[in-house]
PDB file of N, CA and C in Angstrom:
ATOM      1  N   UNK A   1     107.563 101.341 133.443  1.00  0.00           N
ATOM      2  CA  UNK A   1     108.195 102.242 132.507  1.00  0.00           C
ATOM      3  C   UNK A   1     107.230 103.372 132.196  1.00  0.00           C
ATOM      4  N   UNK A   2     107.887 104.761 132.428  1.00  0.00           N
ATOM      5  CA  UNK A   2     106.742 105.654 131.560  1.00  0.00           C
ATOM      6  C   UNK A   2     106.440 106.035 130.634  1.00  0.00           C
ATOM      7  N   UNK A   3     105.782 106.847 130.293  1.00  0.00           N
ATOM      8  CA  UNK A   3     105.347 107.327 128.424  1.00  0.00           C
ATOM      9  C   UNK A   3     106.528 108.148 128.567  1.00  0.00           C
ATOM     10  N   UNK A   4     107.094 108.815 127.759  1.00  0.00           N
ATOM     11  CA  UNK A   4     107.709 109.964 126.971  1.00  0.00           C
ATOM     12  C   UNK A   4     106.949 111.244 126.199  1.00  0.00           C
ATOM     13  N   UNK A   5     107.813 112.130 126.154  1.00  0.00           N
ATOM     14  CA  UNK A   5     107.000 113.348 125.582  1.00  0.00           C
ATOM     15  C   UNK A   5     106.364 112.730 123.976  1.00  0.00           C
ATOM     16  N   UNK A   6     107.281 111.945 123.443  1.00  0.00           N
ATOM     17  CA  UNK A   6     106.747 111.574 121.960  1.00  0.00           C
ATOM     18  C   UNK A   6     106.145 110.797 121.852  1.00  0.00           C
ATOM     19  N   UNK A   7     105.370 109.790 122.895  1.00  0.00           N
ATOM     20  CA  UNK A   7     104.226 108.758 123.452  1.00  0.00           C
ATOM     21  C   UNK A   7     103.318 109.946 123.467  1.00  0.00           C
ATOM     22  N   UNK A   8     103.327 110.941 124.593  1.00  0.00           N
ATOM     23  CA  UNK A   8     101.946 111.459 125.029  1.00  0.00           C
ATOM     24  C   UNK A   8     101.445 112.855 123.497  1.00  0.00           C
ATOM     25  N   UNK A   9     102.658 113.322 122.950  1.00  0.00           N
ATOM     26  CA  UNK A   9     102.400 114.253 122.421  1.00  0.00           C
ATOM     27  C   UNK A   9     101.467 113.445 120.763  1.00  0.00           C
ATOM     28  N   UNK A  10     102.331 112.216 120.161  1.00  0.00           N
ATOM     29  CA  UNK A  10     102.187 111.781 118.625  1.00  0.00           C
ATOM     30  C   UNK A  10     101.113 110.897 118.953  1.00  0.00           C
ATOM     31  N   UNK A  11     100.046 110.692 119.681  1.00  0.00           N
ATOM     32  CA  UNK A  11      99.572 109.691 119.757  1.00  0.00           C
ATOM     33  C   UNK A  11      98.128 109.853 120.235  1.00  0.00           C
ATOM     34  N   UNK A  12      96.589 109.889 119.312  1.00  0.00           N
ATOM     35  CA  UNK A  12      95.732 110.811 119.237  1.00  0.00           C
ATOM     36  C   UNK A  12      94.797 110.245 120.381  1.00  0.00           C
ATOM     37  N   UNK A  13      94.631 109.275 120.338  1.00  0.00           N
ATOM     38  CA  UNK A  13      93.591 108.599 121.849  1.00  0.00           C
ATOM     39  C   UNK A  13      92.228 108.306 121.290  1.00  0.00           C
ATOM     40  N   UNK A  14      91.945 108.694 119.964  1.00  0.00           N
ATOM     41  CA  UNK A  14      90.423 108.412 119.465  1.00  0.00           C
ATOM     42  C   UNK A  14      90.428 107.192 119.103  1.00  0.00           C
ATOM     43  N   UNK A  15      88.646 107.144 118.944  1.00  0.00           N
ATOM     44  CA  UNK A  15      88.615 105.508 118.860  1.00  0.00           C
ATOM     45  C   UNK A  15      88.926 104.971 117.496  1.00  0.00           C
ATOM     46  N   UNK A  16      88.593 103.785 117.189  1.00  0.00           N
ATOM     47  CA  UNK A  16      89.020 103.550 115.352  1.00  0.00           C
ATOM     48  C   UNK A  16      87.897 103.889 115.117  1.00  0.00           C
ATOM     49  N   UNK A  17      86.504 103.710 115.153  1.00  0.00           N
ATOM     50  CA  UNK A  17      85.357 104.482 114.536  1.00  0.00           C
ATOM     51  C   UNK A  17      85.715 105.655 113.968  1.00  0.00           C
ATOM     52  N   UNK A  18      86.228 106.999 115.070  1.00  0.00           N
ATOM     53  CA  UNK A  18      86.470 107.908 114.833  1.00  0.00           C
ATOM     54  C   UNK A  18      87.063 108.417 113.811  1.00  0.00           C
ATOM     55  N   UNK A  19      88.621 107.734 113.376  1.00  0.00           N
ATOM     56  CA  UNK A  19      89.724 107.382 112.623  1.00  0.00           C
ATOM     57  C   UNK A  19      89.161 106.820 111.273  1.00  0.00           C
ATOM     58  N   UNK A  20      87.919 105.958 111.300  1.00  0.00           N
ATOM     59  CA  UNK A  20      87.489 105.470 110.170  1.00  0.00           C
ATOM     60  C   UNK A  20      86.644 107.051 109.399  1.00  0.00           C
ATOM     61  N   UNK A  21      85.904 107.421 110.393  1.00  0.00           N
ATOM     62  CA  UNK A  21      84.590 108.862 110.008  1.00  0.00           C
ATOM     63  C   UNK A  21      85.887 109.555 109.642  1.00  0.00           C
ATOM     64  N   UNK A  22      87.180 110.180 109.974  1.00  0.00           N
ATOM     65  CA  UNK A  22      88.171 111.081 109.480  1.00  0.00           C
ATOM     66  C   UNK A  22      88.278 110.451 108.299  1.00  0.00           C
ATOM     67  N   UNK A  23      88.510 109.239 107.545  1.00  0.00           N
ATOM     68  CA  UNK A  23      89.038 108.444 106.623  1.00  0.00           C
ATOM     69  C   UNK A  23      87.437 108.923 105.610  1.00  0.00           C
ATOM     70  N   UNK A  24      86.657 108.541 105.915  1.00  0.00           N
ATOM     71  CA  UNK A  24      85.141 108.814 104.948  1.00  0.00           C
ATOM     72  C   UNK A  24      85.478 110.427 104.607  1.00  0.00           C
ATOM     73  N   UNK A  25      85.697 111.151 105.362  1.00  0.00           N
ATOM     74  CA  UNK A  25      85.568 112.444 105.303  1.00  0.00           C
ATOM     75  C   UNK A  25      86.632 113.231 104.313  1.00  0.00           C
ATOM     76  N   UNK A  26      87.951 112.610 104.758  1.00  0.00           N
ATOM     77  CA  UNK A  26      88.565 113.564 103.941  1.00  0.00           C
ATOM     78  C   UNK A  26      88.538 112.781 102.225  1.00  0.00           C
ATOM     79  N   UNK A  27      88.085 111.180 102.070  1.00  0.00           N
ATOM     80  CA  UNK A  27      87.717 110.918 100.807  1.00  0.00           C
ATOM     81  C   UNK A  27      87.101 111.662 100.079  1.00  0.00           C
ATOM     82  N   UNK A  28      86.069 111.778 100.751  1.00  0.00           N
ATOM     83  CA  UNK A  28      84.626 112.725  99.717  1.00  0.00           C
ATOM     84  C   UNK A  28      85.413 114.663 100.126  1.00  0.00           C
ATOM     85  N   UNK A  29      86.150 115.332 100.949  1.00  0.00           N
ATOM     86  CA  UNK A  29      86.561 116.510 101.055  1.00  0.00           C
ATOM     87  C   UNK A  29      87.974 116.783 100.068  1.00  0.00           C
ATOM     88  N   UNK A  30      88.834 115.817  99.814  1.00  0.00           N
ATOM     89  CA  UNK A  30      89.750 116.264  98.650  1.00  0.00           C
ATOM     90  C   UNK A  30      89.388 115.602  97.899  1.00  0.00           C
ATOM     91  N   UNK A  31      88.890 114.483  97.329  1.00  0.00           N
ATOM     92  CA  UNK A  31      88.209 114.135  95.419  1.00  0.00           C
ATOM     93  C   UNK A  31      86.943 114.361  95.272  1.00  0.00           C
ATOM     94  N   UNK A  32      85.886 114.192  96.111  1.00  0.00           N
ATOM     95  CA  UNK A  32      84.439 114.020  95.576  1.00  0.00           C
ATOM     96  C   UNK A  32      83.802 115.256  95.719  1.00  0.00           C
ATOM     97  N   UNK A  33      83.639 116.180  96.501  1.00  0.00           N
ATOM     98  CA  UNK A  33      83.521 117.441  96.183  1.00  0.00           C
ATOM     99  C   UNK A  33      83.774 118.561  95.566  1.00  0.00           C
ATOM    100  N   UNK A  34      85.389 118.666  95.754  1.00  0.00           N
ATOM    101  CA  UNK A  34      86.035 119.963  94.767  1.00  0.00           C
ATOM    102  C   UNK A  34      85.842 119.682  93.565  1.00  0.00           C
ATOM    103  N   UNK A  35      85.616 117.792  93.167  1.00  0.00           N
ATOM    104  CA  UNK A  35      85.563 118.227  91.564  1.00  0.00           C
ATOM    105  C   UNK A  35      84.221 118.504  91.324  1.00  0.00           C
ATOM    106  N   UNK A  36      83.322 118.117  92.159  1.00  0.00           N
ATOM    107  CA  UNK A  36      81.658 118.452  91.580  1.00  0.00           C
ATOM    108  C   UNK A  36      81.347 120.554  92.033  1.00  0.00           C
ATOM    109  N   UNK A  37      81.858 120.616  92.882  1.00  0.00           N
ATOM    110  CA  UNK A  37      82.318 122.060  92.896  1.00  0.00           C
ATOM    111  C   UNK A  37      82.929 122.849  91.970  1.00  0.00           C
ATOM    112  N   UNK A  38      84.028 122.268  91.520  1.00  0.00           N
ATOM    113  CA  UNK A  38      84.876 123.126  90.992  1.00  0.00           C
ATOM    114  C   UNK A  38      84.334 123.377  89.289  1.00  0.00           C
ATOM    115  N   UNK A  39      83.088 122.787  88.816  1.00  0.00           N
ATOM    116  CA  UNK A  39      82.393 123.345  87.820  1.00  0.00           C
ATOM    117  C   UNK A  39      81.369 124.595  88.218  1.00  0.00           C
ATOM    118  N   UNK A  40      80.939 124.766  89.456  1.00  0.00           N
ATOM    119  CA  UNK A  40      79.890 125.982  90.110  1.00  0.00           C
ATOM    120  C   UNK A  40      80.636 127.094  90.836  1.00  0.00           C
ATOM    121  N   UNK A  41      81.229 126.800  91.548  1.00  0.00           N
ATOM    122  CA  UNK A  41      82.445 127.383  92.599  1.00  0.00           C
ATOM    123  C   UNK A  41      83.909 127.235  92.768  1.00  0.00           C
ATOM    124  N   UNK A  42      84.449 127.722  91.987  1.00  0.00           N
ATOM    125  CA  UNK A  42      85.992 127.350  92.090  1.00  0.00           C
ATOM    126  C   UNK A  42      86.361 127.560  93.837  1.00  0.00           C
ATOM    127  N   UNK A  43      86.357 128.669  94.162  1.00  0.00           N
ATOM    128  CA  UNK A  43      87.040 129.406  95.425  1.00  0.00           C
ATOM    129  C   UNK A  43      85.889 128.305  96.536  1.00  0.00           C
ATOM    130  N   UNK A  44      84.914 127.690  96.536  1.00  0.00           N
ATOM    131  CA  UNK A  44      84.552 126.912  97.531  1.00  0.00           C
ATOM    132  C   UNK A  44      85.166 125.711  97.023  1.00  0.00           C
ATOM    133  N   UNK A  45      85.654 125.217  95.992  1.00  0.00           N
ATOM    134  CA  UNK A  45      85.626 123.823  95.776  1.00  0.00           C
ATOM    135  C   UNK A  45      87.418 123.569  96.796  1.00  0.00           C
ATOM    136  N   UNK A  46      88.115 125.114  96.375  1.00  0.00           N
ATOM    137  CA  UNK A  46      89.348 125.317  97.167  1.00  0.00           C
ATOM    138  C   UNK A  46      89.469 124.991  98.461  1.00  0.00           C
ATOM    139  N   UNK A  47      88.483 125.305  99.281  1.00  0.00           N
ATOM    140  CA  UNK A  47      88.147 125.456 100.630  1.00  0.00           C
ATOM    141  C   UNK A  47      87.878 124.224 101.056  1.00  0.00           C
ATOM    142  N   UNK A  48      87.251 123.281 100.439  1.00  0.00           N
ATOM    143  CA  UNK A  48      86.621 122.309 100.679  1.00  0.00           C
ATOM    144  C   UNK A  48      87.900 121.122 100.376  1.00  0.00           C
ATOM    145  N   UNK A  49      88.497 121.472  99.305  1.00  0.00           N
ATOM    146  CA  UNK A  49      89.843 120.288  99.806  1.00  0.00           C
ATOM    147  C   UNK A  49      90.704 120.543 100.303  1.00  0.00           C
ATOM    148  N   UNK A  50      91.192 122.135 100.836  1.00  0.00           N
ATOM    149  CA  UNK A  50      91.902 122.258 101.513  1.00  0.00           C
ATOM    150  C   UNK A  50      91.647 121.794 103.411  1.00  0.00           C
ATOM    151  N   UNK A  51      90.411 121.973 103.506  1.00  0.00           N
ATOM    152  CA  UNK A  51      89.869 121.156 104.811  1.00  0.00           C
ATOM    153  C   UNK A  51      90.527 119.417 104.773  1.00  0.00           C
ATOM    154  N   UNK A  52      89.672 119.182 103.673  1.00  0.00           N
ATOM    155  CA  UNK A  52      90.207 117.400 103.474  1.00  0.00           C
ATOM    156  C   UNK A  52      91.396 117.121 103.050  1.00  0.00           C
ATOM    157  N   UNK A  53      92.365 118.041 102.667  1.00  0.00           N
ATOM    158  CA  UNK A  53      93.796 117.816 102.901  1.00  0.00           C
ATOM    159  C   UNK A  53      94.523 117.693 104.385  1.00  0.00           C
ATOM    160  N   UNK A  54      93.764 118.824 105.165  1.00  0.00           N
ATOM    161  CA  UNK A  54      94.062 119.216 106.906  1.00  0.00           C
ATOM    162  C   UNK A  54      93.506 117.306 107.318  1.00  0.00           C
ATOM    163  N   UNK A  55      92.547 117.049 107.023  1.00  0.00           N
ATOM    164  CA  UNK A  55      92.000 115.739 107.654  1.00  0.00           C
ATOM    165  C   UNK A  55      92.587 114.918 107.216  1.00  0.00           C
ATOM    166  N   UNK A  56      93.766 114.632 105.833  1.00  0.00           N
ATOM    167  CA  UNK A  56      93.702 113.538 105.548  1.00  0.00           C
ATOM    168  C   UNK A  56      95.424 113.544 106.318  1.00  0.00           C
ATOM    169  N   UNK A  57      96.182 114.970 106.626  1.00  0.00           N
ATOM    170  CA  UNK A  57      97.302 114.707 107.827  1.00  0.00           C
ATOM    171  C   UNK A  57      97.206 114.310 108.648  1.00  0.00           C
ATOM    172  N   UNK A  58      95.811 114.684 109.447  1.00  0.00           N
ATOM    173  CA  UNK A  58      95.201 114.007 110.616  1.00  0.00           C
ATOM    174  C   UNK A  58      95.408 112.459 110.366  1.00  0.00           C
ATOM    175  N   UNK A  59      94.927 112.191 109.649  1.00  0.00           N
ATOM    176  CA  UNK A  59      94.832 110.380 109.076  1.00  0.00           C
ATOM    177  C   UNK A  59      96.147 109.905 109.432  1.00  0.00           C
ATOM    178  N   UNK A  60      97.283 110.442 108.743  1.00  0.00           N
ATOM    179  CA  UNK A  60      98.372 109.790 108.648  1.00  0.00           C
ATOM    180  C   UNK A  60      98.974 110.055 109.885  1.00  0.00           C
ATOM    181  N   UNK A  61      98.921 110.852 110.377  1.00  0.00           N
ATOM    182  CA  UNK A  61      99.475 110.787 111.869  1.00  0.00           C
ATOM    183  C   UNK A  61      98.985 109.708 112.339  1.00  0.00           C
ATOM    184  N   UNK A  62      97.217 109.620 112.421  1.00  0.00           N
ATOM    185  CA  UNK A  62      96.455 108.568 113.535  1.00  0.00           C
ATOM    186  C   UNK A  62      96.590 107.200 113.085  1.00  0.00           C
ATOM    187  N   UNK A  63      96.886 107.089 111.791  1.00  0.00           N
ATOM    188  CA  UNK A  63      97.236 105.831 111.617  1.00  0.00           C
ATOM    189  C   UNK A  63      98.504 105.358 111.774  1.00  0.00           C
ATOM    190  N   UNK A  64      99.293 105.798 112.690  1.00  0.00           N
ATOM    191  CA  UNK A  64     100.481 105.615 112.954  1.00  0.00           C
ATOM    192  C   UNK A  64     101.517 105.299 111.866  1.00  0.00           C
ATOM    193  N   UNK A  65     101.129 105.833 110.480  1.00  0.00           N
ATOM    194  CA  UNK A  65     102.616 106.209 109.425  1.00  0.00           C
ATOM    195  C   UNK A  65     103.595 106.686 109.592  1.00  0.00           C
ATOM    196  N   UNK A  66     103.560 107.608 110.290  1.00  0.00           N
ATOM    197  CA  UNK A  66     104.442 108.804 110.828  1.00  0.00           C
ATOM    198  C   UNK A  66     105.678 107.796 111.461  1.00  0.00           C
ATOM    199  N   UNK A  67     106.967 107.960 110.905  1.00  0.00           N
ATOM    200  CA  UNK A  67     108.151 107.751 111.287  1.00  0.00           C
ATOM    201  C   UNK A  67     108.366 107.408 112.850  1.00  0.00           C
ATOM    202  N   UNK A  68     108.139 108.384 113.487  1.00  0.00           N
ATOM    203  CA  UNK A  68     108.030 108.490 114.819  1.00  0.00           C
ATOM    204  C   UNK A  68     107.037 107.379 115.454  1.00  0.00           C
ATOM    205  N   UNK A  69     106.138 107.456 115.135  1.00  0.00           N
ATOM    206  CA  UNK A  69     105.362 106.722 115.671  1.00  0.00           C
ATOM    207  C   UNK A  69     105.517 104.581 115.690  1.00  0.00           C
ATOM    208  N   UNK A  70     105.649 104.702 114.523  1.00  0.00           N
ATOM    209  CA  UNK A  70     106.682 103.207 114.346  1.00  0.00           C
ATOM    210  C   UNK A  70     107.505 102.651 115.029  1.00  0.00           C
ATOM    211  N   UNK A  71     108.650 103.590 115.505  1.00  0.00           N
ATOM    212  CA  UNK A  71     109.604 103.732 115.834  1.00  0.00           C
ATOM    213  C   UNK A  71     108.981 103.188 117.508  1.00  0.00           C
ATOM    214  N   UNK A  72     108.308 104.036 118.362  1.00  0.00           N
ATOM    215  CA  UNK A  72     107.657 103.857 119.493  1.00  0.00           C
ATOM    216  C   UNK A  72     106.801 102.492 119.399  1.00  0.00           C
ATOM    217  N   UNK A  73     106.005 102.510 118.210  1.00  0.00           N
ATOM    218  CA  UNK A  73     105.176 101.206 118.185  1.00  0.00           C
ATOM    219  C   UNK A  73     106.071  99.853 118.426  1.00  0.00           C
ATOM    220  N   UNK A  74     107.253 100.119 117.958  1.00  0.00           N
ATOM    221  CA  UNK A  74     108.328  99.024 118.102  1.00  0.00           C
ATOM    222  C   UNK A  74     109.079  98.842 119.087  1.00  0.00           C
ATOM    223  N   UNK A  75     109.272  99.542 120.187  1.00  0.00           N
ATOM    224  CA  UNK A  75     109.654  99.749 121.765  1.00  0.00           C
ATOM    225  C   UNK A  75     108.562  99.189 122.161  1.00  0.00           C
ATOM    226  N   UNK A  76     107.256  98.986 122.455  1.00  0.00           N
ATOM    227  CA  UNK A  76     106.852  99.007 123.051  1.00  0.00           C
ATOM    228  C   UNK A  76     106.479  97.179 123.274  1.00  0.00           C
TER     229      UNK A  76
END
């Protein structure tokens, strides 16, 4: 049987290490920084969880939440 476009496209290939370092990262990039920022630097503390917001979509895709991905996890 082969993959499908929504096998090869939703489905990231990194290792769980990797997936775990995204998980550390966007913790400390949307709570633990902007708020220790956002008393010195508002407009960096912005920047800095808006990154760890981008990483923490990453997350939920790679952890296979995503609707889609379930859905395939369960075909297979």
């Amino acid at each position: 049987m082969g993959g499908s476009y929504n096998t090869r496209e939703f489905f990231h290939g990194k290792s769980p290490a990797f997936v775990r370092g995204v998980l550390a990262t966007l913790l400390l990039g949307v709570f633990v920084l902007p708020l220790l920022l956002v008393m010195v630097l508002p407009a960096l503390a912005f920047v800095v969880q808006y990154v760890g917001l981008l990483a923490e979509r990453w997350y939920f895709f790679a952890e296979a939440q995503h609707p889609q991905n379930l859905y395939y996890q369960g075909k297979s």
